[in-house]
PDB file of N, CA and C in Angstrom:
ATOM      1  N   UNK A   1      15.633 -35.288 -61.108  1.00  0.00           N
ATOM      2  CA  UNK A   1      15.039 -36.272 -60.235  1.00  0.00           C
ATOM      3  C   UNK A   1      13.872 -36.949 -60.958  1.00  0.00           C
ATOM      4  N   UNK A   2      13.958 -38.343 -60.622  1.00  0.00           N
ATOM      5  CA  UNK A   2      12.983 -38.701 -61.268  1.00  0.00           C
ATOM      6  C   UNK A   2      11.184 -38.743 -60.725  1.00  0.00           C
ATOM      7  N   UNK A   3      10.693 -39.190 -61.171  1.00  0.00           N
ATOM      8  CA  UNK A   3       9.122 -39.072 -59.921  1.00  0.00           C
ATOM      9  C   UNK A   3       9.644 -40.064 -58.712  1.00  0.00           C
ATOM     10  N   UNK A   4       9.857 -41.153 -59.214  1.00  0.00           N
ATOM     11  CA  UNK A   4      10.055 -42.093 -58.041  1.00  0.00           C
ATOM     12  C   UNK A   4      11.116 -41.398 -56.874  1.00  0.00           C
ATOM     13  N   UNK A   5      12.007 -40.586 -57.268  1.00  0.00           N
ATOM     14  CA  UNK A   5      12.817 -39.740 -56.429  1.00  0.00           C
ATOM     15  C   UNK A   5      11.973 -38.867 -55.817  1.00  0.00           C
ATOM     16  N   UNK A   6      11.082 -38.426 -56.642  1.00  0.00           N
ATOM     17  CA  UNK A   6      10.626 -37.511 -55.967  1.00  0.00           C
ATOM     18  C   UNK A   6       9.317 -38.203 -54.510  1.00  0.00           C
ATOM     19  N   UNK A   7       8.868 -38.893 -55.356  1.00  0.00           N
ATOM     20  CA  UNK A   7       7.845 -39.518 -54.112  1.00  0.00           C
ATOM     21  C   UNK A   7       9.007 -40.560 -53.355  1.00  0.00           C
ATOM     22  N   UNK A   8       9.787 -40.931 -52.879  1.00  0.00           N
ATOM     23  CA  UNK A   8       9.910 -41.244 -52.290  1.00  0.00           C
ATOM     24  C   UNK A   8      10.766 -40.455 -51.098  1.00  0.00           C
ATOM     25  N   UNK A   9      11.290 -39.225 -51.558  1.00  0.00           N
ATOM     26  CA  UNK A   9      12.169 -37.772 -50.625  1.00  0.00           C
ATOM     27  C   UNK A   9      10.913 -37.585 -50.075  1.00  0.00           C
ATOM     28  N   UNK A  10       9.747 -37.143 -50.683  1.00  0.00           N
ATOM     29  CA  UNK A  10       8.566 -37.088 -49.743  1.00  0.00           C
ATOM     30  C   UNK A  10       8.159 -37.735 -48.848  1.00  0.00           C
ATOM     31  N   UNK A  11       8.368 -38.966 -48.935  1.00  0.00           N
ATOM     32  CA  UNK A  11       7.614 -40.067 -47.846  1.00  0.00           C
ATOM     33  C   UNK A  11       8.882 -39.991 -47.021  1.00  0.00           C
ATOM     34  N   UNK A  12       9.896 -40.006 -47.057  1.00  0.00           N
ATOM     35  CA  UNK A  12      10.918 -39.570 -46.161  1.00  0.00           C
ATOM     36  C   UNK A  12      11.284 -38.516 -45.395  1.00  0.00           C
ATOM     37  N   UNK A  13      10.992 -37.364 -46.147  1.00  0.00           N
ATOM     38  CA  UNK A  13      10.416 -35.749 -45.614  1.00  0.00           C
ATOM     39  C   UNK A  13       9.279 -36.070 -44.763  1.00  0.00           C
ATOM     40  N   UNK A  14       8.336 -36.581 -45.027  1.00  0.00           N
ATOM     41  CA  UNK A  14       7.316 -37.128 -44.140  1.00  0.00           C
ATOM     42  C   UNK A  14       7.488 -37.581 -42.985  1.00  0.00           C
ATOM     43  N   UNK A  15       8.325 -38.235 -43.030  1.00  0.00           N
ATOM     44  CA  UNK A  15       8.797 -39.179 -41.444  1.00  0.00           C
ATOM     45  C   UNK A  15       9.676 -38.086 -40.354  1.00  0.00           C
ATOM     46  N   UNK A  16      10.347 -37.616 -41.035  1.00  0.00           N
ATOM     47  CA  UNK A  16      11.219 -36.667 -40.698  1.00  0.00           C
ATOM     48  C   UNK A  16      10.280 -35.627 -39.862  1.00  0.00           C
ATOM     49  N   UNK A  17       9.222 -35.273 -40.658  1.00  0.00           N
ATOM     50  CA  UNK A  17       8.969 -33.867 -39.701  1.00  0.00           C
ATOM     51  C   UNK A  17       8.119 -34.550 -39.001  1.00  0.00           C
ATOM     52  N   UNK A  18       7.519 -35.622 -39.616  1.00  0.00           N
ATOM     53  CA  UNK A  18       6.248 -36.581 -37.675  1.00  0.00           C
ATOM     54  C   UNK A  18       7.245 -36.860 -36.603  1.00  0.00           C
ATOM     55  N   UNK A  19       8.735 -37.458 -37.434  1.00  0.00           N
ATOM     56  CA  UNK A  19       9.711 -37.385 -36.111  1.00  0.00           C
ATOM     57  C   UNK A  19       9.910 -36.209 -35.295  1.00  0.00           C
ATOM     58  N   UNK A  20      10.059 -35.155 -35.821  1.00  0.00           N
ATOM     59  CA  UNK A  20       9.933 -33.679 -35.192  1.00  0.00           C
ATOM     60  C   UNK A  20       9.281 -33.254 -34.405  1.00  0.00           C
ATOM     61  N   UNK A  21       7.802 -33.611 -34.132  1.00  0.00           N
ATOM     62  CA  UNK A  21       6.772 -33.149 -34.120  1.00  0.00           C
ATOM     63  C   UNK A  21       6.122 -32.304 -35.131  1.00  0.00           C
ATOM     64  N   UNK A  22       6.486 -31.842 -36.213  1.00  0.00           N
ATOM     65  CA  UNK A  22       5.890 -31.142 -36.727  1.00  0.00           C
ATOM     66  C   UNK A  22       5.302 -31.003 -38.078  1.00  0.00           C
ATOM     67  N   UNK A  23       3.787 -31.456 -37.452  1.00  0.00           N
ATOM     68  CA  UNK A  23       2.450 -32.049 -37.859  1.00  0.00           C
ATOM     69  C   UNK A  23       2.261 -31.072 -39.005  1.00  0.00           C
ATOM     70  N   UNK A  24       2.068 -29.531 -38.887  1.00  0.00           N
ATOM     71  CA  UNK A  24       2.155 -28.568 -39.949  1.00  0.00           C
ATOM     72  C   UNK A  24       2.586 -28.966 -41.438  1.00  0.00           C
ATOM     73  N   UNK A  25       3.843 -28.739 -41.227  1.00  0.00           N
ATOM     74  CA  UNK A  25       4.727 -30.305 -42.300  1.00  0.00           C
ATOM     75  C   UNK A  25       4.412 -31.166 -42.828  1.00  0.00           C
ATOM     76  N   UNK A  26       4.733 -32.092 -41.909  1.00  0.00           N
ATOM     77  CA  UNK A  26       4.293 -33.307 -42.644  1.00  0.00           C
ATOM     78  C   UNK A  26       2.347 -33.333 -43.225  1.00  0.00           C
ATOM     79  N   UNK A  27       1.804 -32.282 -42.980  1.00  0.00           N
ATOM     80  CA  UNK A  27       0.599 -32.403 -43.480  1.00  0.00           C
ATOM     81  C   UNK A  27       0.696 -31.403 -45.092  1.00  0.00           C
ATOM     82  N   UNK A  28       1.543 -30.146 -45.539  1.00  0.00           N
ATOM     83  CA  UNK A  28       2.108 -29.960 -45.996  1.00  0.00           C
ATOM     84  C   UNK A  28       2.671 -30.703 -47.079  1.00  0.00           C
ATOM     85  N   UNK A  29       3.365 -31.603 -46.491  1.00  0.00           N
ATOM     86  CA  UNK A  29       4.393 -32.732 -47.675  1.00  0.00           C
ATOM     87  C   UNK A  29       3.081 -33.654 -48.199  1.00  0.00           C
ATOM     88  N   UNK A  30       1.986 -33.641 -47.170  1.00  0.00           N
ATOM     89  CA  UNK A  30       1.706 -35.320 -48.050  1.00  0.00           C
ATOM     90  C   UNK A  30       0.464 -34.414 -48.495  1.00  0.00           C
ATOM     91  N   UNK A  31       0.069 -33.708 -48.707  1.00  0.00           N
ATOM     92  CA  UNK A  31      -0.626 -32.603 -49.930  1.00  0.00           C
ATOM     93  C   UNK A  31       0.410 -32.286 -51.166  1.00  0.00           C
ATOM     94  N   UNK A  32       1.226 -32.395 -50.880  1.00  0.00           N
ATOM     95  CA  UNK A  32       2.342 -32.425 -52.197  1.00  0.00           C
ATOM     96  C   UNK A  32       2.729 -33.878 -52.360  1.00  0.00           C
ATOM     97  N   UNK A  33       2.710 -34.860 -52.065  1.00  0.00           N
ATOM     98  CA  UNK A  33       2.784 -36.636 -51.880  1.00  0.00           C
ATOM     99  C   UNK A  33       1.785 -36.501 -52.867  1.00  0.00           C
ATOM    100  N   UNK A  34       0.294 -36.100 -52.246  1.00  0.00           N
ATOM    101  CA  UNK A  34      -0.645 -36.590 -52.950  1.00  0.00           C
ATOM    102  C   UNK A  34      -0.823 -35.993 -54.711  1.00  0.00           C
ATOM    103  N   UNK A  35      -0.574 -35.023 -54.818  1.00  0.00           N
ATOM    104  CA  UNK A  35      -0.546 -34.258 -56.048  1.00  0.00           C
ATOM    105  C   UNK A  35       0.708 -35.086 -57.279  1.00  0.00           C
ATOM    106  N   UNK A  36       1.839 -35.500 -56.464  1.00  0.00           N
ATOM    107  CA  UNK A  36       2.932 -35.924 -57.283  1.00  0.00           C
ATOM    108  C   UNK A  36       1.872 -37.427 -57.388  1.00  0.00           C
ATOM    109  N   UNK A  37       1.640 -38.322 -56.611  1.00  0.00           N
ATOM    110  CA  UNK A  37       1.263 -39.191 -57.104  1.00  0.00           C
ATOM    111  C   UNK A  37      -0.014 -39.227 -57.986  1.00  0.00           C
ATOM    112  N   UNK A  38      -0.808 -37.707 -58.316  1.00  0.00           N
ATOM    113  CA  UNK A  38      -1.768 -37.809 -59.277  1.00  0.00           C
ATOM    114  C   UNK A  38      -1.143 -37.724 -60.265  1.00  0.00           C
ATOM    115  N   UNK A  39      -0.062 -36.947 -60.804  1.00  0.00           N
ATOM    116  CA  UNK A  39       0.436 -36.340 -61.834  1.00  0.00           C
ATOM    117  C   UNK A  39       1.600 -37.804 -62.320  1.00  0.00           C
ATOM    118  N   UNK A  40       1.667 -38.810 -61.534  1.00  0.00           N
ATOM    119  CA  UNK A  40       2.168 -39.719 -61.872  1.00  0.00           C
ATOM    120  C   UNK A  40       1.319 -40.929 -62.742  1.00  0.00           C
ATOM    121  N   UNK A  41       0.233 -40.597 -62.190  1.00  0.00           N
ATOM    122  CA  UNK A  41      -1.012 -41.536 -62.752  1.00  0.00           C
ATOM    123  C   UNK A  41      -1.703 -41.032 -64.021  1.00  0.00           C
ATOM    124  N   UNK A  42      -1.886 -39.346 -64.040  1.00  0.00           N
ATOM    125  CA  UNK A  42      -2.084 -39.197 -65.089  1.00  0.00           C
ATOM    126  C   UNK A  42      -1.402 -37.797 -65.191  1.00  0.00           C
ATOM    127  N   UNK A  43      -0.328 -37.863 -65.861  1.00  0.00           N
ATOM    128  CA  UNK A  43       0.318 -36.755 -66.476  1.00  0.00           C
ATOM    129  C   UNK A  43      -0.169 -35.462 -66.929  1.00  0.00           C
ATOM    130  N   UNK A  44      -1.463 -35.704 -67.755  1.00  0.00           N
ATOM    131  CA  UNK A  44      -2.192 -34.647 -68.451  1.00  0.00           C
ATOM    132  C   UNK A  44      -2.746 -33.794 -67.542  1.00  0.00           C
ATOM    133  N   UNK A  45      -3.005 -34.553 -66.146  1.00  0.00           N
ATOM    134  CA  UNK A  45      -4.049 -33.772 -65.204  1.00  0.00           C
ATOM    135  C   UNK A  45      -3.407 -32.636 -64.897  1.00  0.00           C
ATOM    136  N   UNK A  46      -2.104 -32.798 -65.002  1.00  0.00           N
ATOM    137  CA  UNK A  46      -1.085 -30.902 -64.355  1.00  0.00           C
ATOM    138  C   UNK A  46      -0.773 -30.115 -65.445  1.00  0.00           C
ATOM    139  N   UNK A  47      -1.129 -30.963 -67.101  1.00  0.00           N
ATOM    140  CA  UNK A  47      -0.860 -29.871 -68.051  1.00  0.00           C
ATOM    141  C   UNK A  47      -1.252 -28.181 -67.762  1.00  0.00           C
ATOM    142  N   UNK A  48      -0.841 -27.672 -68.300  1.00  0.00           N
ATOM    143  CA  UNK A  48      -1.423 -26.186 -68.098  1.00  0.00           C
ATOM    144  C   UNK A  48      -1.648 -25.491 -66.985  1.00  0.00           C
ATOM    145  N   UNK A  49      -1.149 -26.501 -65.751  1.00  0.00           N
ATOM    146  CA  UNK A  49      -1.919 -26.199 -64.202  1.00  0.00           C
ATOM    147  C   UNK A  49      -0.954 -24.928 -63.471  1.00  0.00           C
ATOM    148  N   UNK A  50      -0.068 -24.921 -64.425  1.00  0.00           N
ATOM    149  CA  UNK A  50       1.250 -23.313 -63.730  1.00  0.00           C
ATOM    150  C   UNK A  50       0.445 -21.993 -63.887  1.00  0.00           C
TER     151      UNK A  50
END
């Protein structure tokens, strides 16, 4: 998958569980939204981060 695959299953995973109700989740996903889109901006920032 590429990043853009990946952020965009997220923003879709996103909708999905606000459609649900469940806020848990989707607060969840877009803490992982937000991390993929740092590591998109700058790559280096997740070096070593495992």
């Amino acid at each position: 998958m590429t990043d853009q695959d990946v952020i965009a299953q997220l923003n879709q995973d996103i909708t999905t569980a606000e459609n649900a109700g469940d806020e848990d989740t989707a607060n969840r996903l877009r803490r992982e939204l937000q991390t993929a889109l740092r590591e998109v901006k700058d790559p280096q920032s997740s070096a070593g981060s495992d």
